[in-house]
N, C-alpha and C. Protein backbone atom coordinates (compact mmCIF):
# COMPACT_ATOMS: atom_id res chain seq x y z
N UNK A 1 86.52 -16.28 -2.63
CA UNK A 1 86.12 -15.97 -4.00
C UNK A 1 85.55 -17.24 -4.64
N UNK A 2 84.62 -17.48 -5.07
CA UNK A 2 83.84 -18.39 -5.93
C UNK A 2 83.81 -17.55 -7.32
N UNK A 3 83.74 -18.57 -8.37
CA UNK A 3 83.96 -18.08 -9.74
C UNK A 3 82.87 -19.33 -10.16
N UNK A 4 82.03 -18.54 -11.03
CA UNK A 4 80.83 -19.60 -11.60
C UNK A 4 80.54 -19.24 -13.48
N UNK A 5 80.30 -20.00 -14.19
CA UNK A 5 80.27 -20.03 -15.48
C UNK A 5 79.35 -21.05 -16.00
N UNK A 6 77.96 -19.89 -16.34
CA UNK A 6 76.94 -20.82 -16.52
C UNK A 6 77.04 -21.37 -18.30
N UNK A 7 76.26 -22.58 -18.35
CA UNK A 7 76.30 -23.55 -19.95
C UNK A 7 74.83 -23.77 -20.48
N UNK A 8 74.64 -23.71 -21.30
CA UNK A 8 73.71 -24.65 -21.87
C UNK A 8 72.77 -23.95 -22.27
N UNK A 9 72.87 -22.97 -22.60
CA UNK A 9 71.74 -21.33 -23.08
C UNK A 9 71.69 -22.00 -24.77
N UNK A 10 70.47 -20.61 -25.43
CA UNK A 10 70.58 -21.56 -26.83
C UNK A 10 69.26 -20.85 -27.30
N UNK A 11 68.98 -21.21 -28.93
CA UNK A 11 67.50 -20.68 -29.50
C UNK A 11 67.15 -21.68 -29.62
N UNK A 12 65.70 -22.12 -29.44
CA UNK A 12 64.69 -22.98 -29.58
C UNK A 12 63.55 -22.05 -29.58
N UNK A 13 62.25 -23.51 -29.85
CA UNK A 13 61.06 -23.18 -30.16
C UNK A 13 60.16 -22.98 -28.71
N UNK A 14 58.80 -22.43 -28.99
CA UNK A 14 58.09 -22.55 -27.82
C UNK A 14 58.08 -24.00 -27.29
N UNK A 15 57.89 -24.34 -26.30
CA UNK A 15 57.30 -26.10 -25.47
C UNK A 15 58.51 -26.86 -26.20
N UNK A 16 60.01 -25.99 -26.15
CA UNK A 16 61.14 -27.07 -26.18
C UNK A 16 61.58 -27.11 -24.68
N UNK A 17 62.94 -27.83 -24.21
CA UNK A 17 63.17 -27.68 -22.85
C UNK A 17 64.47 -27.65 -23.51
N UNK A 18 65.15 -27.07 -22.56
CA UNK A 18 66.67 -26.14 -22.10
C UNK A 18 67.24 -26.77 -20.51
N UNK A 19 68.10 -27.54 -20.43
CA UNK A 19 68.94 -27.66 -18.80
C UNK A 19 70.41 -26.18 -19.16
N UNK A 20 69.70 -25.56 -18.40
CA UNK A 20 71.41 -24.72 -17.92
C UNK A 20 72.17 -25.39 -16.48
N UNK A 21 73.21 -25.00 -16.90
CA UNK A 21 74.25 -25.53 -15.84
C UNK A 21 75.01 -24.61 -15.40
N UNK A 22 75.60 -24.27 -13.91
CA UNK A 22 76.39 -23.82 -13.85
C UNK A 22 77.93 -24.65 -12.95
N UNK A 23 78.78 -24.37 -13.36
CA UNK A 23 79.78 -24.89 -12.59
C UNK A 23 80.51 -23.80 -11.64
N UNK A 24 80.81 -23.80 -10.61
CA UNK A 24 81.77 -23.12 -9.61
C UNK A 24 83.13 -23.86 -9.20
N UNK A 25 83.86 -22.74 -8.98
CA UNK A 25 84.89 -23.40 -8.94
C UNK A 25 85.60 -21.97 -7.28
N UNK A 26 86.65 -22.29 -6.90
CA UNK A 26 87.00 -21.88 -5.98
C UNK A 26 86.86 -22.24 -4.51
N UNK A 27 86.36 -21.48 -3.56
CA UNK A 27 85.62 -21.65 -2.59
C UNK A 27 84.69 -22.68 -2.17
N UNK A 28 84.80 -23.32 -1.27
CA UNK A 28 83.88 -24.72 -1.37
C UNK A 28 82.29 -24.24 -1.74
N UNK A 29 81.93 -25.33 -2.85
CA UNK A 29 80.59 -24.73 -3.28
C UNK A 29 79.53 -24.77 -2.21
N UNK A 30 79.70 -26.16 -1.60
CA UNK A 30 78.57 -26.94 -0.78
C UNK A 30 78.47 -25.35 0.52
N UNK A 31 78.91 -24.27 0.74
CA UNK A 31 78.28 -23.70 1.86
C UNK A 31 78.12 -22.35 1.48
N UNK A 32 77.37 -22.48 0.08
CA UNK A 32 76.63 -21.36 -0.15
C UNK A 32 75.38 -21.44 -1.11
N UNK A 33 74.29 -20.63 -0.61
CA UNK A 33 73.32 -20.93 -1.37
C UNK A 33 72.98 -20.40 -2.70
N UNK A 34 72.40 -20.79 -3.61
CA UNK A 34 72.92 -20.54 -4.67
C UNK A 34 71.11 -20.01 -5.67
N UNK A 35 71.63 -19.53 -6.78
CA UNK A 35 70.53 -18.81 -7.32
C UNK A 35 70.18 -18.95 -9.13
N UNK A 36 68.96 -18.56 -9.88
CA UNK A 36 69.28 -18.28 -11.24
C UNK A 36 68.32 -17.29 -11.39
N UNK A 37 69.14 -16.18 -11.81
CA UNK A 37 68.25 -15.07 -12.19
C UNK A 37 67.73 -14.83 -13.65
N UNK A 38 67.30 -13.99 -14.31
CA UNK A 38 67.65 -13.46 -15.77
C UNK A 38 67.01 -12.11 -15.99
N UNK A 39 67.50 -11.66 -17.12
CA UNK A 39 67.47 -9.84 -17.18
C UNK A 39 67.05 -10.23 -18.91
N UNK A 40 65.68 -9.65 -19.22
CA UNK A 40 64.71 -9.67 -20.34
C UNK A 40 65.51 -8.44 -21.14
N UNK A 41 65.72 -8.28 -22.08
CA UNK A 41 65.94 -6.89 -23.00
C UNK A 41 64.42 -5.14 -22.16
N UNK A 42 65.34 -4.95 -21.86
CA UNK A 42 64.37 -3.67 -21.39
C UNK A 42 63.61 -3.96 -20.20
N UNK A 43 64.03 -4.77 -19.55
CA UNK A 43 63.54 -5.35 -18.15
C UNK A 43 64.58 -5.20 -17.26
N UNK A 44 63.85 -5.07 -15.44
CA UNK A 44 64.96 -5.59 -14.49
C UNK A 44 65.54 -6.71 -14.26
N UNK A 45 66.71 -7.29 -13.82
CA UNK A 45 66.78 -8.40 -13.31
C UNK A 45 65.90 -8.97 -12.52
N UNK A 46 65.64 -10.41 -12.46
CA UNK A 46 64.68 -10.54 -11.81
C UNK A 46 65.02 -12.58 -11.61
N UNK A 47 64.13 -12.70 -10.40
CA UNK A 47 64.67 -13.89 -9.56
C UNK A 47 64.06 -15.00 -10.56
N UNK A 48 64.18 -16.62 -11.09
CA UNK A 48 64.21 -17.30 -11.64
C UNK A 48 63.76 -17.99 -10.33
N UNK A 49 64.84 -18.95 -9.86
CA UNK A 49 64.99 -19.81 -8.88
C UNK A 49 65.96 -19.93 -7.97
N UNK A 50 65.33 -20.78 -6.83
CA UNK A 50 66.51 -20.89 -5.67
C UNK A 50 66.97 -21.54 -4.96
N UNK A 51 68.26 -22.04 -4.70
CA UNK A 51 67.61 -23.25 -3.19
C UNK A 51 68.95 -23.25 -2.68
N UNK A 52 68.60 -23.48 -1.61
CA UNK A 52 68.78 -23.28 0.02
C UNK A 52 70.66 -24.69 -0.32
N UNK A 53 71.53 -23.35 0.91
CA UNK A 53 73.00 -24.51 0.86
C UNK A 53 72.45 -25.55 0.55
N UNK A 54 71.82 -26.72 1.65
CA UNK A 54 71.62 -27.52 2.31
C UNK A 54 70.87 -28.54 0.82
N UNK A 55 70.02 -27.94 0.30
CA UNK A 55 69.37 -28.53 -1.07
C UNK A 55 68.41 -28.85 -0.55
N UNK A 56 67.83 -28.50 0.33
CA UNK A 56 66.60 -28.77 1.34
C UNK A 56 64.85 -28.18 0.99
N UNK A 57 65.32 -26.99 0.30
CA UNK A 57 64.47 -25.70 -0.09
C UNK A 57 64.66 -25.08 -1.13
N UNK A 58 64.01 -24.74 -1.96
CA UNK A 58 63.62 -24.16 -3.31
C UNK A 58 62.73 -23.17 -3.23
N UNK A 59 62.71 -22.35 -3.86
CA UNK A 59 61.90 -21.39 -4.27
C UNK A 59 61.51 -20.93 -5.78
N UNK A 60 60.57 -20.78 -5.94
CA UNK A 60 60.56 -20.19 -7.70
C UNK A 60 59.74 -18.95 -7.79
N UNK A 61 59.86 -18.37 -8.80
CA UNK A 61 59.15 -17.19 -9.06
C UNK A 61 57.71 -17.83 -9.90
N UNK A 62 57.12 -16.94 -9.71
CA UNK A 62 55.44 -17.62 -10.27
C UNK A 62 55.02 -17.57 -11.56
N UNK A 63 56.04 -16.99 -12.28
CA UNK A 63 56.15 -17.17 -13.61
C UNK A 63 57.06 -18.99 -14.37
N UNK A 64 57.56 -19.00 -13.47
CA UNK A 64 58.33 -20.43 -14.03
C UNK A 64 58.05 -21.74 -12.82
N UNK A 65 57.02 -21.22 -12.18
CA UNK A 65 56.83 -22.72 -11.23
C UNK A 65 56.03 -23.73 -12.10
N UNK A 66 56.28 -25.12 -11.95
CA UNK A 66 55.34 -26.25 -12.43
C UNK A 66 56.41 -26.38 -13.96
N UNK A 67 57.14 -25.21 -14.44
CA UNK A 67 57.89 -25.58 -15.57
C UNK A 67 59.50 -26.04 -15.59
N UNK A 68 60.27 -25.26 -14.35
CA UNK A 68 61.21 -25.11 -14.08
C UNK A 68 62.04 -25.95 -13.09
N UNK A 69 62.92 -26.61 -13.38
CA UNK A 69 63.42 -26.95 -11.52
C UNK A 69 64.53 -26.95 -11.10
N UNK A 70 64.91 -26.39 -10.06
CA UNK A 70 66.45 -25.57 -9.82
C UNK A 70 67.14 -27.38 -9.07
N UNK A 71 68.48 -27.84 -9.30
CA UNK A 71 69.10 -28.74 -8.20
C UNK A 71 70.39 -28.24 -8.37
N UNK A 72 70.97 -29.12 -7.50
CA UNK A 72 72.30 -28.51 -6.95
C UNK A 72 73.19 -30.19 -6.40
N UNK A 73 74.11 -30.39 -7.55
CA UNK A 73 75.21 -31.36 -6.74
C UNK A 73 76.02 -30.90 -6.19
N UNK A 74 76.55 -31.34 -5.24
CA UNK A 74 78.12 -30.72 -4.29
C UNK A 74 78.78 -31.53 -4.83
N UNK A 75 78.87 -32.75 -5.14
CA UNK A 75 79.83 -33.53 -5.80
C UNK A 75 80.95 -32.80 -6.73
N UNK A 76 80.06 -32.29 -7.48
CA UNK A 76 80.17 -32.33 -8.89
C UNK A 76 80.36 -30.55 -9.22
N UNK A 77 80.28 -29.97 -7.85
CA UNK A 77 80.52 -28.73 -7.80
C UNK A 77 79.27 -27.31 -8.62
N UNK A 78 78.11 -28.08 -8.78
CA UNK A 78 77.08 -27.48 -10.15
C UNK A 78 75.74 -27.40 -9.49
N UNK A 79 75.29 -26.43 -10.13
CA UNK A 79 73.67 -26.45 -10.19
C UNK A 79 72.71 -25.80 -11.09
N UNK A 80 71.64 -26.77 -11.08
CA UNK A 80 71.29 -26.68 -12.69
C UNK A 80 70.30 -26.04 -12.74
N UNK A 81 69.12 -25.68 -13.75
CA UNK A 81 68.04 -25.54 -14.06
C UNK A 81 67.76 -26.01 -15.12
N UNK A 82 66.80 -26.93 -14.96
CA UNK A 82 65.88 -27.73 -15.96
C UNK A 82 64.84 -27.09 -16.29
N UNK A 83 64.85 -26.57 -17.64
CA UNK A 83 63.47 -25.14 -18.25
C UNK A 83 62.67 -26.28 -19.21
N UNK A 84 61.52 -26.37 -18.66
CA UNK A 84 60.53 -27.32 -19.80
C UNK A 84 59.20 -26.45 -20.06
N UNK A 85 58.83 -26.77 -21.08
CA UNK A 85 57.37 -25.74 -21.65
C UNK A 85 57.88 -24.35 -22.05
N UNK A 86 59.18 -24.33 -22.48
CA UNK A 86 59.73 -22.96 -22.49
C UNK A 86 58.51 -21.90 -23.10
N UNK A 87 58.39 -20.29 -23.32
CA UNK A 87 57.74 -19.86 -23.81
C UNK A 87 58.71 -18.40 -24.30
N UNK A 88 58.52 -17.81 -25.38
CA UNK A 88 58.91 -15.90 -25.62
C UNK A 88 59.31 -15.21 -24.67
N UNK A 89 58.12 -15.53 -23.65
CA UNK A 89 58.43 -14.64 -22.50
C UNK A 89 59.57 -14.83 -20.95
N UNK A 90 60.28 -16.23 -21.64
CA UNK A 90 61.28 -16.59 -21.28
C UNK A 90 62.69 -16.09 -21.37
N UNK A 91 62.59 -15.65 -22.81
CA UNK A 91 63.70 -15.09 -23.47
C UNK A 91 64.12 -14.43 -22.73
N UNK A 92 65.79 -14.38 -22.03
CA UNK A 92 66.24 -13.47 -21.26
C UNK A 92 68.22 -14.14 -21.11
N UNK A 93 68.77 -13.25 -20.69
CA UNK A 93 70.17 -13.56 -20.47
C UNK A 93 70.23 -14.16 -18.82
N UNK A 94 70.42 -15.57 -18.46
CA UNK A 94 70.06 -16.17 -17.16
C UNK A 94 71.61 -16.03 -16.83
N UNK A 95 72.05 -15.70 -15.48
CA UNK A 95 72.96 -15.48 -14.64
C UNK A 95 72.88 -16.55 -12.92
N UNK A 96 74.34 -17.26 -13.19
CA UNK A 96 74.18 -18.35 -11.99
C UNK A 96 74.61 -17.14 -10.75
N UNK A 97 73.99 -17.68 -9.81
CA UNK A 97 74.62 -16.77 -8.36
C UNK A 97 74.76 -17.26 -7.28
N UNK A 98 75.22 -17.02 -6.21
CA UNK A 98 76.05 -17.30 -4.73
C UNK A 98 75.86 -16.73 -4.07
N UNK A 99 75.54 -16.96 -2.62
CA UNK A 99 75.50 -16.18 -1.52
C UNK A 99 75.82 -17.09 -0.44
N UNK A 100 76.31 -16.27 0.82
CA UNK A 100 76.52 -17.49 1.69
C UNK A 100 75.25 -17.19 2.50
N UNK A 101 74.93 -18.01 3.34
CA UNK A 101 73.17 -18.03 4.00
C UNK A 101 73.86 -17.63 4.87
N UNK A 102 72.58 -17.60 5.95
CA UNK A 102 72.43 -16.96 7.33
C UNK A 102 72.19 -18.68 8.16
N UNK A 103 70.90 -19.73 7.43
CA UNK A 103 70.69 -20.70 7.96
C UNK A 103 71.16 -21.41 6.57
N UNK A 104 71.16 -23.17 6.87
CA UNK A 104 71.67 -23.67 5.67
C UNK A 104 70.49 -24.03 4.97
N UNK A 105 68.97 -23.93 5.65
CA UNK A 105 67.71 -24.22 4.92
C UNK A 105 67.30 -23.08 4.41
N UNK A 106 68.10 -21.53 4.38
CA UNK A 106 66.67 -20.57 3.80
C UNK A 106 67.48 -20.25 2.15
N UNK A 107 66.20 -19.76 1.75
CA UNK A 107 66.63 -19.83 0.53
C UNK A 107 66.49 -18.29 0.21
N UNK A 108 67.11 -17.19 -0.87
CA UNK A 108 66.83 -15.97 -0.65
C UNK A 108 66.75 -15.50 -2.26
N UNK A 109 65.59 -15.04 -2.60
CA UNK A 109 65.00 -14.08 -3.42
C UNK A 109 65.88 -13.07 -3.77
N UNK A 110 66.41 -12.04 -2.97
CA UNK A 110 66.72 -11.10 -3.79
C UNK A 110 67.93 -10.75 -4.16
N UNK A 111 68.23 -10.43 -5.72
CA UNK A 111 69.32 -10.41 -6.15
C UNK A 111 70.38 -9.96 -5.39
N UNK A 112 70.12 -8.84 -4.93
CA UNK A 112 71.02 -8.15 -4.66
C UNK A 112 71.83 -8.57 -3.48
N UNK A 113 71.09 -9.45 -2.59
CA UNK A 113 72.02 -10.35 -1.88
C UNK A 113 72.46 -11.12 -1.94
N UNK A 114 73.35 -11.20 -3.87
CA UNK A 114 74.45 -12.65 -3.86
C UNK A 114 75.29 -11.66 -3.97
N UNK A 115 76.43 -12.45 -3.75
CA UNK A 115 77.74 -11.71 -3.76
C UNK A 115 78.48 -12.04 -5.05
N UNK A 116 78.42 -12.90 -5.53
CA UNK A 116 79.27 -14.15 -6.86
C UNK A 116 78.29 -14.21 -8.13
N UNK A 117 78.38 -13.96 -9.25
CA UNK A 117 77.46 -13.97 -10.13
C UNK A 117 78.52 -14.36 -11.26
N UNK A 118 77.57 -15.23 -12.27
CA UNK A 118 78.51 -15.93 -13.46
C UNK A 118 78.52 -15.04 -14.86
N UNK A 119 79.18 -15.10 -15.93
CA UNK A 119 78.33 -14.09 -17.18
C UNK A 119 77.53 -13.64 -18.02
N UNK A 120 76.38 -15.18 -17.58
CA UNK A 120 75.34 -14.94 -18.23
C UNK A 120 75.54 -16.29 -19.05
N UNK A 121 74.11 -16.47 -19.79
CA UNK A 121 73.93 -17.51 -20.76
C UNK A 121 72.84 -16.94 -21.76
N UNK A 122 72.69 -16.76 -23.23
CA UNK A 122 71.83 -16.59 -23.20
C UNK A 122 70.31 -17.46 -23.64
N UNK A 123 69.37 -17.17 -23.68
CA UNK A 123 68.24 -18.21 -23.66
C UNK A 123 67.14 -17.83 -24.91
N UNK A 124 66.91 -17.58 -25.93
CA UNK A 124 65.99 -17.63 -26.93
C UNK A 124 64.85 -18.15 -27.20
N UNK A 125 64.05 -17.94 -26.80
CA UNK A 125 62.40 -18.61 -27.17
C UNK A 125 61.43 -18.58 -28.33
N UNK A 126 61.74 -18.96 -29.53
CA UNK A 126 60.76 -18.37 -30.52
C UNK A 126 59.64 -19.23 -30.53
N UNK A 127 58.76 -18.27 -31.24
CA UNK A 127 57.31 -18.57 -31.34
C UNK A 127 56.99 -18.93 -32.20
């Protein structure tokens, strides 16, 4: 069982920046790969960012690449997302997630294959 509880959600303006955090606790963090999704008002969930156990590999969705950047300490048990150039269409409730990999470099897209998900944060963008 891993238990995760994401931080650092909030209202701001357009082209402010936002770090969310999540912390895990339980299960050793370092051997699972980890995720940030978010779910828009009247939208599906949908993938944010990703990266691989290992911290080797990232992935982003093509809406938040060049703005966004997912890391991950094992130390420190956390992994973050750094949101810069925020925009409206940001606005969404972001959820930290877990999965254990198959390899420790791949990184995986779809929600539905984490197992561990945190309660949300939420994120405000005004214009």
């Amino acid at each position: 069982q891993v238990q995760l509880v994401e931080s650092g959600g909030g209202l701001v303006q357009a082209g402010d920046s936002l770090r969310l955090s999540c912390a895990a606790s339980g299960r050793t963090f370092n051997n699972y790969a980890m995720g940030w999704f978010r779910r828009a008002p009247w939208k599906e969930r949908e993938v944010v960012a990703t990266i691989s156990q290992s911290g080797r590999n990232t992935y982003y969705a093509d809406s938040v690449k060049g703005r966004f950047t997912i890391s991950r300490d094992n130390t420190k048990n956390t992994v973050n997302l750094q949101m810069n150039s925020l925009k409206p269409e940001d606005t969404a409730v972001y959820y930290c997630a877990a999965r254990q990999p198959v390899y420790p470099h791949s990184v995986y897209y779809v929600p539905t294959g984490y197992t561990y998900w945190g309660p949300g944060t939420q994120v405000t963008v005004s214009s």
